[in-house]
C-alpha atoms as a PDB file:
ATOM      1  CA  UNK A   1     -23.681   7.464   2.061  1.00  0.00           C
ATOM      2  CA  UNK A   2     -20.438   8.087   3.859  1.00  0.00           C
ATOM      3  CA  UNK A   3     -18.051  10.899   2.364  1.00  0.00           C
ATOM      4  CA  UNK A   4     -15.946   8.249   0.295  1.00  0.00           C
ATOM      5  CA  UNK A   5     -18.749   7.202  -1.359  1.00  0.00           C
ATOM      6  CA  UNK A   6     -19.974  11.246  -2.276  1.00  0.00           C
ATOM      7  CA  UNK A   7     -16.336  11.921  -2.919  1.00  0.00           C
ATOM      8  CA  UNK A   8     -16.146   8.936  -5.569  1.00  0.00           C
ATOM      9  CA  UNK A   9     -19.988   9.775  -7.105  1.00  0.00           C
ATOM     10  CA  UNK A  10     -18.614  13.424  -7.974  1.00  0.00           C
ATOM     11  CA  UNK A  11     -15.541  12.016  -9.727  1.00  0.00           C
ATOM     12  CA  UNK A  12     -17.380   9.255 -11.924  1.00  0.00           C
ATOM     13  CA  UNK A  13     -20.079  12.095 -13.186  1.00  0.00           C
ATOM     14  CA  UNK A  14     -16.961  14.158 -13.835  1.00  0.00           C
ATOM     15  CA  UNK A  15     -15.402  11.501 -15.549  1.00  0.00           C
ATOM     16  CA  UNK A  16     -18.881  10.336 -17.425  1.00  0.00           C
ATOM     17  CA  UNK A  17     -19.088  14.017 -19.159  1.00  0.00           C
ATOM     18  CA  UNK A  18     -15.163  13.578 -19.902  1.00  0.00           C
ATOM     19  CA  UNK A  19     -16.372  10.179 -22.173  1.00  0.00           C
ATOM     20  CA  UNK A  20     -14.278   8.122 -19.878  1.00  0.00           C
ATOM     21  CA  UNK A  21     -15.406   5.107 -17.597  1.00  0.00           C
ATOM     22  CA  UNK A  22     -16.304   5.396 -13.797  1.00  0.00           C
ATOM     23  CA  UNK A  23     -12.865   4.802 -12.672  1.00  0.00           C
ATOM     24  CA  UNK A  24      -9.538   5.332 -13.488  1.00  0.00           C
ATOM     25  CA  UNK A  25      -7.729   2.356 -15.454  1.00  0.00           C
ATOM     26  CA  UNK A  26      -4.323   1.485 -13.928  1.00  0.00           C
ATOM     27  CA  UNK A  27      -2.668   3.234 -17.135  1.00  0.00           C
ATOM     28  CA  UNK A  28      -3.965   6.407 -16.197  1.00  0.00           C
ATOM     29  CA  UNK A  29      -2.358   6.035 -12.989  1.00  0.00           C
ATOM     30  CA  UNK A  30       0.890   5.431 -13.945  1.00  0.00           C
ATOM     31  CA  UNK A  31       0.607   8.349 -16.247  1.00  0.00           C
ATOM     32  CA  UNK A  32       0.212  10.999 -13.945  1.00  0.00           C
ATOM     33  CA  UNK A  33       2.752   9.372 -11.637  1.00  0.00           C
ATOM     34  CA  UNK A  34       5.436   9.574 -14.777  1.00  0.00           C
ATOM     35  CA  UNK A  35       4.448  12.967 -15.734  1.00  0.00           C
ATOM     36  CA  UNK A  36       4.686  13.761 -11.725  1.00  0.00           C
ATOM     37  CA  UNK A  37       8.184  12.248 -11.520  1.00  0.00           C
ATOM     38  CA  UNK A  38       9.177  14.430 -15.079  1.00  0.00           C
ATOM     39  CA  UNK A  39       7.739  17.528 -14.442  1.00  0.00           C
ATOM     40  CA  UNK A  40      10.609  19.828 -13.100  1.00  0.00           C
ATOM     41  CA  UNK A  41       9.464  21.703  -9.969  1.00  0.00           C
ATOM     42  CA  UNK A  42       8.856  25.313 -10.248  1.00  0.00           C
ATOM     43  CA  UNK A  43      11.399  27.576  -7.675  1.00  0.00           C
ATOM     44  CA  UNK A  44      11.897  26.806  -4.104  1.00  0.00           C
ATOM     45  CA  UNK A  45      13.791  28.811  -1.768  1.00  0.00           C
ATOM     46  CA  UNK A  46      17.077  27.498  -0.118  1.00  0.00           C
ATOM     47  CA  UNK A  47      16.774  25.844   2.989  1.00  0.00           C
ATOM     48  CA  UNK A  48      19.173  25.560   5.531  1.00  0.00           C
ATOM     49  CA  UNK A  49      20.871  22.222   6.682  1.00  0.00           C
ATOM     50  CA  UNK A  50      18.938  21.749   9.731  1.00  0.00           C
ATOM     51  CA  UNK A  51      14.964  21.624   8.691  1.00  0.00           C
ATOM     52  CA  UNK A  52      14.216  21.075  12.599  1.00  0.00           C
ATOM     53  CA  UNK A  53      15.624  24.529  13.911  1.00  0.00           C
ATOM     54  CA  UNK A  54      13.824  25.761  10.769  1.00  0.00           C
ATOM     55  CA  UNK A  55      10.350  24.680  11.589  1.00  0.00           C
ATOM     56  CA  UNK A  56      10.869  25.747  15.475  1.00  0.00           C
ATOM     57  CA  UNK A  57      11.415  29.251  13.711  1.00  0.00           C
ATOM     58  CA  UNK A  58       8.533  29.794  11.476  1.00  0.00           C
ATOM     59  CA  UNK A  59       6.658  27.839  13.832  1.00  0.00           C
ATOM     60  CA  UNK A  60       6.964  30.100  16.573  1.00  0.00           C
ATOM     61  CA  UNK A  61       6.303  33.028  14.559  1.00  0.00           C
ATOM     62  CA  UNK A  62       2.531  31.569  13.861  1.00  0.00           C
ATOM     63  CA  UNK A  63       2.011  31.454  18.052  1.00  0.00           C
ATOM     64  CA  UNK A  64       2.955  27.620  17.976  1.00  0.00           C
ATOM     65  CA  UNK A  65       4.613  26.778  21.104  1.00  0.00           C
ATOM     66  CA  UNK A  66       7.314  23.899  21.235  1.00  0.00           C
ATOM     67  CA  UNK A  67       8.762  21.476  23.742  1.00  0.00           C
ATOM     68  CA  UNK A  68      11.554  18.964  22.296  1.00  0.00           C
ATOM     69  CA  UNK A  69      11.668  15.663  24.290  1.00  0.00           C
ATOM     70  CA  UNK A  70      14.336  12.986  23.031  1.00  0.00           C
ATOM     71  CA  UNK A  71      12.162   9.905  23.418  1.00  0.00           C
ATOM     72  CA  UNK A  72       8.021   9.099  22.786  1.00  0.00           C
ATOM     73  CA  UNK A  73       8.305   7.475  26.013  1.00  0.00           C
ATOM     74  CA  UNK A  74       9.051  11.270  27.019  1.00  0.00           C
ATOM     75  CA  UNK A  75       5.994  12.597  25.110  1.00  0.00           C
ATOM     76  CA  UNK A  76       3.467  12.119  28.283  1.00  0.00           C
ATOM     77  CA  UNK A  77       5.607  14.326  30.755  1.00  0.00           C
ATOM     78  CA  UNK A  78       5.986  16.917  28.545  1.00  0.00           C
ATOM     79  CA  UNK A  79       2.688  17.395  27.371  1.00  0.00           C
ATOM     80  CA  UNK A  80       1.707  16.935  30.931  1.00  0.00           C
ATOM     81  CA  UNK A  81       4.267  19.728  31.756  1.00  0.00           C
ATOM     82  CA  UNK A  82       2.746  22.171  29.428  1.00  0.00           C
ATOM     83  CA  UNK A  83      -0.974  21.696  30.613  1.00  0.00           C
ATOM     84  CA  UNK A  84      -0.080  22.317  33.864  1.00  0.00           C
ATOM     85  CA  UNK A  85       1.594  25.478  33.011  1.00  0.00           C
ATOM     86  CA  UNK A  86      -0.729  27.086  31.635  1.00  0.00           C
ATOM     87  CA  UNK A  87      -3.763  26.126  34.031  1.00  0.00           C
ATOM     88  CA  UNK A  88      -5.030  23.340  31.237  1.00  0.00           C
ATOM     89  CA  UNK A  89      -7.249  20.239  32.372  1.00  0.00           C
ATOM     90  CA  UNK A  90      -5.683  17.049  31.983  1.00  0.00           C
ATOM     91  CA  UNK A  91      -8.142  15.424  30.737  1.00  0.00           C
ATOM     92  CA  UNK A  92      -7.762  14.434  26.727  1.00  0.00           C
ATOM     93  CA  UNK A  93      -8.778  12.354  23.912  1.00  0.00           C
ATOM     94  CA  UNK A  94      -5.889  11.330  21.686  1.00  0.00           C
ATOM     95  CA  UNK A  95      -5.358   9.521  18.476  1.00  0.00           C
ATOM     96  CA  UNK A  96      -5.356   5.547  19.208  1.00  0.00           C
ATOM     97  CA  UNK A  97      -1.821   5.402  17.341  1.00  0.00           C
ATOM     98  CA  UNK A  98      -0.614   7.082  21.183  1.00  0.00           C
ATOM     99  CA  UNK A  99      -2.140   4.529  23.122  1.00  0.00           C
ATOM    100  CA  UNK A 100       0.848   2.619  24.259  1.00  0.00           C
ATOM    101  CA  UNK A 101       2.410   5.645  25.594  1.00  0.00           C
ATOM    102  CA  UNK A 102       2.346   5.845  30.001  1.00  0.00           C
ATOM    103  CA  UNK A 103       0.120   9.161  30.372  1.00  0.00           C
ATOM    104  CA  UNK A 104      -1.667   7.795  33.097  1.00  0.00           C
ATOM    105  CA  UNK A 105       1.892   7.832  34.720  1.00  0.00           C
ATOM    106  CA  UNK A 106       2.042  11.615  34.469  1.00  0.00           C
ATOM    107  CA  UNK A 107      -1.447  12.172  35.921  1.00  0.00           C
ATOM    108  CA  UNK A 108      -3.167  12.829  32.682  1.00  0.00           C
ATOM    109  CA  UNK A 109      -6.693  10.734  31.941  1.00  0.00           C
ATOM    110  CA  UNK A 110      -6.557  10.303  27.894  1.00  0.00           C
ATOM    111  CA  UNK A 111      -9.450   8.067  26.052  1.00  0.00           C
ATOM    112  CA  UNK A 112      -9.054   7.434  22.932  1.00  0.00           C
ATOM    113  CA  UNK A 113     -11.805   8.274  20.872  1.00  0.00           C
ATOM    114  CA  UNK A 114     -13.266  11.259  18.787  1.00  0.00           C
ATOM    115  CA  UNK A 115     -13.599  14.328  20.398  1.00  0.00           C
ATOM    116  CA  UNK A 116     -17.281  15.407  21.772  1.00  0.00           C
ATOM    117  CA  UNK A 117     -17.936  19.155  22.744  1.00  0.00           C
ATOM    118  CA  UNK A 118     -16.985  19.335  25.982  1.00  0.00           C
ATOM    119  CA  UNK A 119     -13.220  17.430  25.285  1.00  0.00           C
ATOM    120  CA  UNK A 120     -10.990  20.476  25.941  1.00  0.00           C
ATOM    121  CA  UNK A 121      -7.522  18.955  24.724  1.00  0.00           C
ATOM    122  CA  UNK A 122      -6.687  16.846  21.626  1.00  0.00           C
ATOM    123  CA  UNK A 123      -3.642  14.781  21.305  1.00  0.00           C
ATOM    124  CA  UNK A 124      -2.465  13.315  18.169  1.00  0.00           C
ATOM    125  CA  UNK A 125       0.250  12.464  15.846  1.00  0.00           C
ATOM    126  CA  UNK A 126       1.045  14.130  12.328  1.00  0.00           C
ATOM    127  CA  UNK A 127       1.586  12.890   8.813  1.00  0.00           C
ATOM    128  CA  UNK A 128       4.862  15.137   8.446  1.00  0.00           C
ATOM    129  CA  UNK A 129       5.743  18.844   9.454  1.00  0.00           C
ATOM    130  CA  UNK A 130       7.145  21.512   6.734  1.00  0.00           C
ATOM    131  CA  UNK A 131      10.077  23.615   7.686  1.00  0.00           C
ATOM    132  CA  UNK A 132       9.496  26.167   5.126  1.00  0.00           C
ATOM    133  CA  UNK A 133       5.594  27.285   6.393  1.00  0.00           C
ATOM    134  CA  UNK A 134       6.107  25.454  10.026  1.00  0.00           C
ATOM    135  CA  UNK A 135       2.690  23.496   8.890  1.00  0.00           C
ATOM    136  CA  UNK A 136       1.566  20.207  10.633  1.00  0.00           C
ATOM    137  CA  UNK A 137       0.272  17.863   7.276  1.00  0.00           C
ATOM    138  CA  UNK A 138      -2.233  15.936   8.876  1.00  0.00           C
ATOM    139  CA  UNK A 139      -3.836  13.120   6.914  1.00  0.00           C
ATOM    140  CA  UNK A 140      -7.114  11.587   8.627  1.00  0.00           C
ATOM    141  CA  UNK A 141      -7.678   7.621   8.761  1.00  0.00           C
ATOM    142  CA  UNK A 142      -9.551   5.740  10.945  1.00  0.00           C
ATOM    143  CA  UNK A 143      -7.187   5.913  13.903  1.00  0.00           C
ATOM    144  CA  UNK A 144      -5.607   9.610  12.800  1.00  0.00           C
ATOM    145  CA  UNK A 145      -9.492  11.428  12.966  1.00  0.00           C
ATOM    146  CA  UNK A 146      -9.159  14.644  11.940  1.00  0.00           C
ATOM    147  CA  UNK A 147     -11.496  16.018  14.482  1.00  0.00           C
ATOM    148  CA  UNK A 148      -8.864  15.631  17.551  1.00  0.00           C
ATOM    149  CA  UNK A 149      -6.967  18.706  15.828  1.00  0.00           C
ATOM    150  CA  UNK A 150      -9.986  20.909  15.374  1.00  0.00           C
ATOM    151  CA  UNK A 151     -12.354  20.981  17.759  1.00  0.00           C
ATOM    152  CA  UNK A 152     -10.399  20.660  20.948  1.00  0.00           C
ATOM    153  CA  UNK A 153      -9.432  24.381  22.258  1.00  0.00           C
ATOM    154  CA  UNK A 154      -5.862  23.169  22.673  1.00  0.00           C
ATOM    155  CA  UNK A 155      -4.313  20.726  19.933  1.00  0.00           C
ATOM    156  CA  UNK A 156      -1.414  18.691  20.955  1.00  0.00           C
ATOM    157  CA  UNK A 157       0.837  17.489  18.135  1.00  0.00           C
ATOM    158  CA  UNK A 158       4.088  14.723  18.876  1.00  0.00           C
ATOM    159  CA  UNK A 159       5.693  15.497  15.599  1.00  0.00           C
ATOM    160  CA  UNK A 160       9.112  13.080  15.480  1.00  0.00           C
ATOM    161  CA  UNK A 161      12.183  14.997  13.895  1.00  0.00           C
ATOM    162  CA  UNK A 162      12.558  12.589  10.965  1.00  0.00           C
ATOM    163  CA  UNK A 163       9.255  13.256   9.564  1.00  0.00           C
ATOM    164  CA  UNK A 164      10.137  17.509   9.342  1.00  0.00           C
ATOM    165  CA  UNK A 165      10.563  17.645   5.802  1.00  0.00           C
ATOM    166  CA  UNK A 166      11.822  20.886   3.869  1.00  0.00           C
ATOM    167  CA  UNK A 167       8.687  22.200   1.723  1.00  0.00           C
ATOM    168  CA  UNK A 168       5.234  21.182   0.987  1.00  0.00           C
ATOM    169  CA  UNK A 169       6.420  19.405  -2.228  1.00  0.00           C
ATOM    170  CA  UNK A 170       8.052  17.191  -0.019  1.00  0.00           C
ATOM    171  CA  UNK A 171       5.291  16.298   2.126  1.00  0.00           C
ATOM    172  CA  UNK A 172       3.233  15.752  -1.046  1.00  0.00           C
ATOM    173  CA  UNK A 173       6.075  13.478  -2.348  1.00  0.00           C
ATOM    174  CA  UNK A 174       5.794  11.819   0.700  1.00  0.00           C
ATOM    175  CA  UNK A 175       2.806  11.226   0.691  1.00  0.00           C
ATOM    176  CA  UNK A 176       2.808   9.652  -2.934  1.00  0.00           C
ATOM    177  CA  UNK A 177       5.090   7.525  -1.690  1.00  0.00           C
ATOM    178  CA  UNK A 178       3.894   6.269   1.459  1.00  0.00           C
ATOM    179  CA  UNK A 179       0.108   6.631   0.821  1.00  0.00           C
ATOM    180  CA  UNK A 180      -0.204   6.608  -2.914  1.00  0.00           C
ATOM    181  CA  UNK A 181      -3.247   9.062  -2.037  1.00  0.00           C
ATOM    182  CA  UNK A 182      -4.813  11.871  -0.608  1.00  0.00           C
ATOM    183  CA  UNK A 183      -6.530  10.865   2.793  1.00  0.00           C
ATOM    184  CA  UNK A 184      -9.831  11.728   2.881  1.00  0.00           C
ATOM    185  CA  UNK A 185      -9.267  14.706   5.043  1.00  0.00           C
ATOM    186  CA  UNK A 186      -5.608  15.817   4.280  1.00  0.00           C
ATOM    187  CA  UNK A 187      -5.577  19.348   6.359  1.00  0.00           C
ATOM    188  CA  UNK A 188      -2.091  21.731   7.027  1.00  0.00           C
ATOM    189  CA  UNK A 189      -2.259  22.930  10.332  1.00  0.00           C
ATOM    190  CA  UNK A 190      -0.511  26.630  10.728  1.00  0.00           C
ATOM    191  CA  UNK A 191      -0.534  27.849  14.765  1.00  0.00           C
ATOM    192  CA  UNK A 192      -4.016  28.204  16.400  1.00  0.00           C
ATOM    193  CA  UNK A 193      -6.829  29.192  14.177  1.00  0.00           C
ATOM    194  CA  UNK A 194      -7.621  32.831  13.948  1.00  0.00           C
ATOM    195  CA  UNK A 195      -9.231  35.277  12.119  1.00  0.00           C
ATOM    196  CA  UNK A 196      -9.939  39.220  11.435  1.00  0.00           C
ATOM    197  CA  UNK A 197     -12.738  39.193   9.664  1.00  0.00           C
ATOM    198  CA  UNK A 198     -14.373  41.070  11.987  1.00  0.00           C
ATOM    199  CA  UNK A 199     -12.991  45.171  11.990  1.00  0.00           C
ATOM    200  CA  UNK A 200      -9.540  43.479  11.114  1.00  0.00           C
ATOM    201  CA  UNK A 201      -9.218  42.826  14.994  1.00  0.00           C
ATOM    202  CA  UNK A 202      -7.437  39.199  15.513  1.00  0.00           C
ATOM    203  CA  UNK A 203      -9.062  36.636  17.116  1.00  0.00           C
ATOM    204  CA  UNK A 204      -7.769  33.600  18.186  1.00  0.00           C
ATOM    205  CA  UNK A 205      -9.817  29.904  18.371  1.00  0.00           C
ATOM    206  CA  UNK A 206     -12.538  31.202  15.081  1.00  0.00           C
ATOM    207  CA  UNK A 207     -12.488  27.532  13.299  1.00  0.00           C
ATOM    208  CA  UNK A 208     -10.431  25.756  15.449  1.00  0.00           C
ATOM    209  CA  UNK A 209      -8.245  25.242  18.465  1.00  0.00           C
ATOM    210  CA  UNK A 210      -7.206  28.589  20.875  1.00  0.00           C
ATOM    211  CA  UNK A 211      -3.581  26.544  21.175  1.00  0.00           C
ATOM    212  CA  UNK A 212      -1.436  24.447  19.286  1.00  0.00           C
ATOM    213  CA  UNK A 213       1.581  23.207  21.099  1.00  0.00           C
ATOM    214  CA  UNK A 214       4.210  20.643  19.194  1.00  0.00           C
ATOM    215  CA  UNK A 215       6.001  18.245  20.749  1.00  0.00           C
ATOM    216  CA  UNK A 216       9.662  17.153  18.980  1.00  0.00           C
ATOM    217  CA  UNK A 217      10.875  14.091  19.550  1.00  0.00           C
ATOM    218  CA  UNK A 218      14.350  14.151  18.642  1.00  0.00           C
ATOM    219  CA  UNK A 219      15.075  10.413  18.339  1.00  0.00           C
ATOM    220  CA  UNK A 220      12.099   9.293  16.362  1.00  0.00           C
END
């Protein structure tokens, strides 16, 4: 049984002890999209004009480290640029969606697949990035695997400029719009992981990668 299938089991029992069938009828649906579109949002903080500058900001301030390229045919040199740098391998799995992209051209080896322990970098894409939290919404599919942004020590994300929205109601709204659903894995990325669990000292790389660089691409 493959996590759809689980997923869909533990809503039809919920639904069964609710007295309603398996599935949700189309009505239903469009109900909670109408109440959705009615419901007035609760406060939001104002947000300056430009939402790019404002996710460099707070994304900076979680340990994110940014590079802003104007082009994806740019992407490969500067994520190239940044391994190097910092003393990285350039060796990487990335999300298929980046396949046509010339890394080989920069001296990086990328394959294309799911990460397996030893894979060091991960390479992908995002759904959308918030300005307000400087979050990456990731939403997994079967070229977007969610695993390229968690268990690779350094995470990789080409985020274009038009898909930087202001808050996370955006990025839902987006999503409603574009997807009509949650992905199976919909995850918010915030800077490396990290923890204190442990005598309240913080440690960086607990549940997921030690890094997480972002690459803007200006004219996408």
């Amino acid at each position: 049984m493959d996590t759809t299938d689980a997923r869909n089991r533990i809503f039809a029992r919920i639904r069964n002890a609710q007295h309603r069938p398996d599935a949700a009828r189309e009505n239903e649906q469009a109900a909670a999209e109408d109440y959705l579109a009615r419901h007035p949002q609760g406060p939001r903080p104002a947000m300056p004009d430009d939402l790019v500058a404002t996710f460099i900001g707070k994304a900076e301030a979680l340990s994110t480290t940014i590079a802003r390229v104007q082009a994806m045919q740019d992407v490969p040199a500067a994520a190239a640029q940044y391994l190097q740098a910092n003393g990285l391998v350039t060796q990487a799995v990335a999300w298929p969606t980046l396949r046509e992209l010339d890394w080989a051209g920069v001296g990086c080896h990328v394959e294309y697949r799911k990460p397996l322990g030893e894979d060091l970098v991960g390479i992908t894409g995002c759904f959308c990035a918030v300005a307000e939290t400087g979050a990456l919404m990731m939403m997994s599919g079967p070229e977007t695997f969610a695993s390229a942004t968690l268990l690779p020590e350094t995470h990789i994300a080409v985020v274009p400029a038009s898909r930087i929205v202001a808050g996370h109601e955006d990025a839902f709204g987006l999503m409603r719009t574009e997807r009509g659903q949650l992905s199976r894995a919909t995850n918010f990325i915030a800077g490396p992981s990290r923890t204190a669990d442990i005598e309240q000292t913080l440690v960086l790389g607990a549940h997921g990668p030690y890094r997480v660089h972002v690459i803007i691409v200006d004219g996408a």
